[in-house]
Every structure is written in structure tokens, then in C-alpha cells.
C-alpha atoms as a PDB file:
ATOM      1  CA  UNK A   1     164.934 123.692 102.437  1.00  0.00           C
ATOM      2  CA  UNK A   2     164.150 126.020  99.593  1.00  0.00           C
ATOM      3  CA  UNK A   3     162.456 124.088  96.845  1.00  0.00           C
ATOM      4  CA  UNK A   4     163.458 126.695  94.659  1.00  0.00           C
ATOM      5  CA  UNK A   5     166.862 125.696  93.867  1.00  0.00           C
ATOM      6  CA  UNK A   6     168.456 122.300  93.170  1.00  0.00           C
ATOM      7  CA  UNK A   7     171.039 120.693  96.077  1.00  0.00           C
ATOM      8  CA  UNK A   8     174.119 119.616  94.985  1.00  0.00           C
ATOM      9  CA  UNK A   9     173.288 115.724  94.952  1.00  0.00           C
ATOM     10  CA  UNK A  10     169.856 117.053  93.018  1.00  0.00           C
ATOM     11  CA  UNK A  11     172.304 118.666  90.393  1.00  0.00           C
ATOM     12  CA  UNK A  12     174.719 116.043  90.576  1.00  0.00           C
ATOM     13  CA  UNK A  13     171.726 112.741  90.691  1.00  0.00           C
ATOM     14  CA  UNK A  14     170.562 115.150  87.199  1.00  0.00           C
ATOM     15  CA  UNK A  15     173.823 115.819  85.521  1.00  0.00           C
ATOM     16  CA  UNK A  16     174.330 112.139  85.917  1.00  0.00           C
ATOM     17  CA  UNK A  17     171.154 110.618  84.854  1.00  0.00           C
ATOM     18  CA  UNK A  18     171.578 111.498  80.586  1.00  0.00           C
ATOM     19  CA  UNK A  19     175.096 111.312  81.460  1.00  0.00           C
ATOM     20  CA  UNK A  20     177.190 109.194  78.693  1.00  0.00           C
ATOM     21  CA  UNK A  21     180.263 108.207  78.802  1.00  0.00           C
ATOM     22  CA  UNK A  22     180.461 110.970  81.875  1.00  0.00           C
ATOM     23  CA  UNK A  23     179.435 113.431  79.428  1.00  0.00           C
ATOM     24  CA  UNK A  24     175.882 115.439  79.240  1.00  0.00           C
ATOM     25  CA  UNK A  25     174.577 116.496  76.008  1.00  0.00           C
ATOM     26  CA  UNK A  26     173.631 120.248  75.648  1.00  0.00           C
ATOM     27  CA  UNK A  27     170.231 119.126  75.405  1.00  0.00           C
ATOM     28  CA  UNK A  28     170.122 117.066  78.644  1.00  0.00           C
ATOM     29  CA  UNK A  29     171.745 120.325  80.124  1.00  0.00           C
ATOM     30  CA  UNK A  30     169.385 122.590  78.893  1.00  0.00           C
ATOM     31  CA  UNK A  31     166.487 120.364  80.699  1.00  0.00           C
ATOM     32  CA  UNK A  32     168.201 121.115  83.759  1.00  0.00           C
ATOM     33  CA  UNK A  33     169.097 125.255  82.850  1.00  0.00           C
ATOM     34  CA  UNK A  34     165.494 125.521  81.876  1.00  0.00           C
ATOM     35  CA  UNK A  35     164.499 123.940  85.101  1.00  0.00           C
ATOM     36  CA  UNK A  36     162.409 126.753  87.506  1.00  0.00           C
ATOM     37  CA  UNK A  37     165.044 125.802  90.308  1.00  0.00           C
ATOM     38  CA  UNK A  38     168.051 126.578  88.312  1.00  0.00           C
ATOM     39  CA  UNK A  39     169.110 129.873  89.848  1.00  0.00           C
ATOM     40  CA  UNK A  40     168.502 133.108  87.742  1.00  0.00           C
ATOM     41  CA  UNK A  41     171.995 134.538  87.853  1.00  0.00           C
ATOM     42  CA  UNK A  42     173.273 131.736  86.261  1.00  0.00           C
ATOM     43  CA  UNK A  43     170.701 130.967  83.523  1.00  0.00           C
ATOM     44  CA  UNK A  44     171.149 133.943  80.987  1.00  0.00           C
ATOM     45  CA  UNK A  45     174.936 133.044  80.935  1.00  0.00           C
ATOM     46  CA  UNK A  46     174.199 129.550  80.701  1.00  0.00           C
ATOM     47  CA  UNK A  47     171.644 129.951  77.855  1.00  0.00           C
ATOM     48  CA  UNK A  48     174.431 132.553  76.059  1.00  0.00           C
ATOM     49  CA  UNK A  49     176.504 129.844  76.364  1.00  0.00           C
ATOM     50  CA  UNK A  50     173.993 127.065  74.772  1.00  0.00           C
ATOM     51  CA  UNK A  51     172.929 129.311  72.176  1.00  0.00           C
ATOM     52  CA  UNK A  52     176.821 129.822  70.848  1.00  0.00           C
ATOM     53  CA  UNK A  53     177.409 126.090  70.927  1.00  0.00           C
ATOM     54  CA  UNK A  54     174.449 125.449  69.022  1.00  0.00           C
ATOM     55  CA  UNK A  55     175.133 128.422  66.454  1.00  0.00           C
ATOM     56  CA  UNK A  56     178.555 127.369  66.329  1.00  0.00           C
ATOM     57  CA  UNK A  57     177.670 123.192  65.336  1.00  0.00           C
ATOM     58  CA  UNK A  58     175.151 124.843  62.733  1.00  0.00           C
ATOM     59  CA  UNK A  59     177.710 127.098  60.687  1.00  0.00           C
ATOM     60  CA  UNK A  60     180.511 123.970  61.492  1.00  0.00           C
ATOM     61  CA  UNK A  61     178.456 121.922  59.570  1.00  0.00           C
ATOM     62  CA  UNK A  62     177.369 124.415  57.083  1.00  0.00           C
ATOM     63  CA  UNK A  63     181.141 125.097  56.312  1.00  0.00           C
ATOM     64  CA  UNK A  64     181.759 121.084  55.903  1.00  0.00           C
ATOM     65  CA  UNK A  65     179.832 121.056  53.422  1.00  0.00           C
ATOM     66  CA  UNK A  66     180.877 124.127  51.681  1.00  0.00           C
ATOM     67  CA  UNK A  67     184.442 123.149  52.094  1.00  0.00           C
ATOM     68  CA  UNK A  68     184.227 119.747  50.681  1.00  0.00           C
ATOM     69  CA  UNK A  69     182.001 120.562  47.502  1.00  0.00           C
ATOM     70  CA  UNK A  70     185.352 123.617  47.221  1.00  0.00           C
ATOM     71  CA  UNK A  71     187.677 120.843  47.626  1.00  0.00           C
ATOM     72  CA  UNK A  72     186.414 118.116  44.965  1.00  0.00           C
ATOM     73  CA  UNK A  73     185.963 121.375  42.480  1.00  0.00           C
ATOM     74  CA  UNK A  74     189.768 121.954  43.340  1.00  0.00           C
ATOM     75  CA  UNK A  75     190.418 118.023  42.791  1.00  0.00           C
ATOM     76  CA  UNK A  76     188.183 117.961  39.535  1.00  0.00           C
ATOM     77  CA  UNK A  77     190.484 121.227  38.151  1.00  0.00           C
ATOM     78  CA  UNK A  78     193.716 119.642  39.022  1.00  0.00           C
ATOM     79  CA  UNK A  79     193.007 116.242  37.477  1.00  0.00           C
ATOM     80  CA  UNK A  80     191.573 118.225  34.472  1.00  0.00           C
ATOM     81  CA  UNK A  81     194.956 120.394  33.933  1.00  0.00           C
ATOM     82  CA  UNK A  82     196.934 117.393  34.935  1.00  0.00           C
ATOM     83  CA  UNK A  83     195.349 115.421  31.805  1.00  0.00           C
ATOM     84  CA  UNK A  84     195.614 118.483  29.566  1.00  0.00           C
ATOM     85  CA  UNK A  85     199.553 118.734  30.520  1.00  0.00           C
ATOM     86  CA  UNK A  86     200.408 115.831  29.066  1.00  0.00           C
ATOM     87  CA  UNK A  87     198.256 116.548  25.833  1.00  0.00           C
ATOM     88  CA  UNK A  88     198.998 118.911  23.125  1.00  0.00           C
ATOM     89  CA  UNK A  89     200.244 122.018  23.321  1.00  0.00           C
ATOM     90  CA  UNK A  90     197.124 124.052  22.265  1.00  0.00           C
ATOM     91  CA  UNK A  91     195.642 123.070  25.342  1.00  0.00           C
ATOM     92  CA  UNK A  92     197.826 125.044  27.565  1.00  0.00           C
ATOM     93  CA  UNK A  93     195.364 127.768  26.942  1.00  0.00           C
ATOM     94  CA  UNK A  94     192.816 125.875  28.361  1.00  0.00           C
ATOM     95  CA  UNK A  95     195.258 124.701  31.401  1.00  0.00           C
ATOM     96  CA  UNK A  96     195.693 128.481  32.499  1.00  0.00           C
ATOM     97  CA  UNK A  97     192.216 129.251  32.673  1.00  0.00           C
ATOM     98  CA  UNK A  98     191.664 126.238  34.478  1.00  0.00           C
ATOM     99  CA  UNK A  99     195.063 126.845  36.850  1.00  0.00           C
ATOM    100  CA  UNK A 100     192.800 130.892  37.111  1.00  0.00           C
ATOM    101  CA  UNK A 101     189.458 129.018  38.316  1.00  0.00           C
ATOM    102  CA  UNK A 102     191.860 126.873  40.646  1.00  0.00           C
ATOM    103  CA  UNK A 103     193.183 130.075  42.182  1.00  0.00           C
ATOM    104  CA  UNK A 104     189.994 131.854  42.822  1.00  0.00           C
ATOM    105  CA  UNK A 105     188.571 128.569  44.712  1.00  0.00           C
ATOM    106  CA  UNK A 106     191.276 128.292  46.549  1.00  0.00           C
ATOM    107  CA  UNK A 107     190.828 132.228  47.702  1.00  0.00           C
ATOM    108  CA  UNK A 108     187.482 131.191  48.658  1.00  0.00           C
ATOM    109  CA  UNK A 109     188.287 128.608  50.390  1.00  0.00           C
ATOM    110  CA  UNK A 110     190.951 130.107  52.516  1.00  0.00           C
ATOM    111  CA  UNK A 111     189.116 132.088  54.831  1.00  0.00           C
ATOM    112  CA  UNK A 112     186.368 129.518  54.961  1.00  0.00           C
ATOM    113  CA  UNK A 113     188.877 127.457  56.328  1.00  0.00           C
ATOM    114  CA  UNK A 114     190.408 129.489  58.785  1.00  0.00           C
ATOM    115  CA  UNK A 115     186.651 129.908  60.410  1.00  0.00           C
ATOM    116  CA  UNK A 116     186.059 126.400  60.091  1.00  0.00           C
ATOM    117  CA  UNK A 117     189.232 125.699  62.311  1.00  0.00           C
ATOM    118  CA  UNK A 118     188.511 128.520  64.534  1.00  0.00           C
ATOM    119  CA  UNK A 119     184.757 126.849  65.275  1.00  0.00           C
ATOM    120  CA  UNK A 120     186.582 123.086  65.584  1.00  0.00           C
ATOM    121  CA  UNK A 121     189.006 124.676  68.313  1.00  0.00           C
ATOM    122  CA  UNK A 122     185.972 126.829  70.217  1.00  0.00           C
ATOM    123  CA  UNK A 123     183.864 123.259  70.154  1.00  0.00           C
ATOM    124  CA  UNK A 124     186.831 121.224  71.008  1.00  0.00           C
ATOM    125  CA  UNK A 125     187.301 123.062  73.692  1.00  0.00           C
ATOM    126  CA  UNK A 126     183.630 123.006  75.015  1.00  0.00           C
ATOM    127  CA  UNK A 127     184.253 119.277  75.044  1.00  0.00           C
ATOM    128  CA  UNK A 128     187.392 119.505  77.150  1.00  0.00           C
ATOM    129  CA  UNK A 129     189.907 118.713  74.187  1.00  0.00           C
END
């Protein structure tokens, strides 16, 4: 036999050994993509696909962040202009600059958002979600 490629139990015995919860980690699969056996037509796919994932985690949890520090800004404005409602009425000047800086976030926000969901569906389904 060609030692130059895995068998199927090989590939199988491997997939299985890091396996948890009958699920391999990108790492664990990249030990085995990375492997000299692993045939050369699929490895620069499989790599294209590894690198995405991993891209795709990174800005995921670059845009958590992002999205909650947006969010508790947009919480900290509405309680603000919530309190100044009920107060006097020279502070309704102050409520619509504050109800301007609460629109502008929440333009910010909304395309952050929409790529946030778009990279929660692509690694969803990568999982099998």
C-alpha cells in the first residue's frame, strides 16, 4: 500500500481520536490536512476552508465586542433621555441631542449587525446547525 496517503480506517482511527462529543476541532483537523499523506488536491481547498473559519471566529468576536460596547452606549442614552423626560422642560434640548447621538449609533450599529448575523449563520452552518 502507498504510504503516501491515509486509508479510510487511518482517516477515520484520526478524525476520531480528538474527536469530542463526535465533533473535531479545526485544529485537530488541521493536524490531519497538514499531514504529508493528506492528498494534494484536497489540501488547498481544505486550508481555504480553515483559513475562512478562522478569519470568520476572529471578526465574530471582534464585532461582539463592538456591538455590545454600541449597545450599552444606546442603553446609557435612553436611560439618560428617559430621566430628562420626566424633568423640566429646558431639558428637552438636551433630550434631542441625546435622541441625535442615539440615532447615529444605531446607524452604526446596523450594518455591524447584519455582518455579525451573516458570520453566526456561515459558522453555524460549519457546525452543522
Amino acid at each position: 500500500m502507498n504510504k503516501k496517503e491515509f486509508t479510510k480506517k487511518e482517516l477515520v482511527e484520526l478524525l476520531s481520536k480528538d474527536a469530542v462529543d463526535g465533533k473535531v476541532s479545526f485544529d485537530n483537523l488541521s493536524k490531519i490536512i497538514f499531514d504529508p499523506r493528506f492528498p494534494e488536491h484536497l489540501f488547498s481547498n481544505a486550508t481555504e476552508q480553515i483559513i475562512r473559519a478562522r478569519d470568520d471566529h476572529s471578526r465574530y468576536d471582534e464585532l461582539s465586542v463592538i456591538l455590545v460596547e454600541k449597545y450599552q452606549y444606546c442603553s446609557d442614552l435612553l436611560k439618560q433621555i428617559m430621566d430628562l423626560s420626566r424633568g423640566e422642560s429646558n431639558s428637552m434640548t438636551i433630550v434631542s441631542e441625546l435622541r441625535e447621538q442615539l440615532a447615529c449609533i444605531e446607524q452604526e450599529i446596523e450594518p455591524l449587525q447584519m455582518e455579525f448575523d451573516q458570520l453566526k449563520a456561515r459558522i453555524a452552518e460549519r457546525r452543522g446547525e
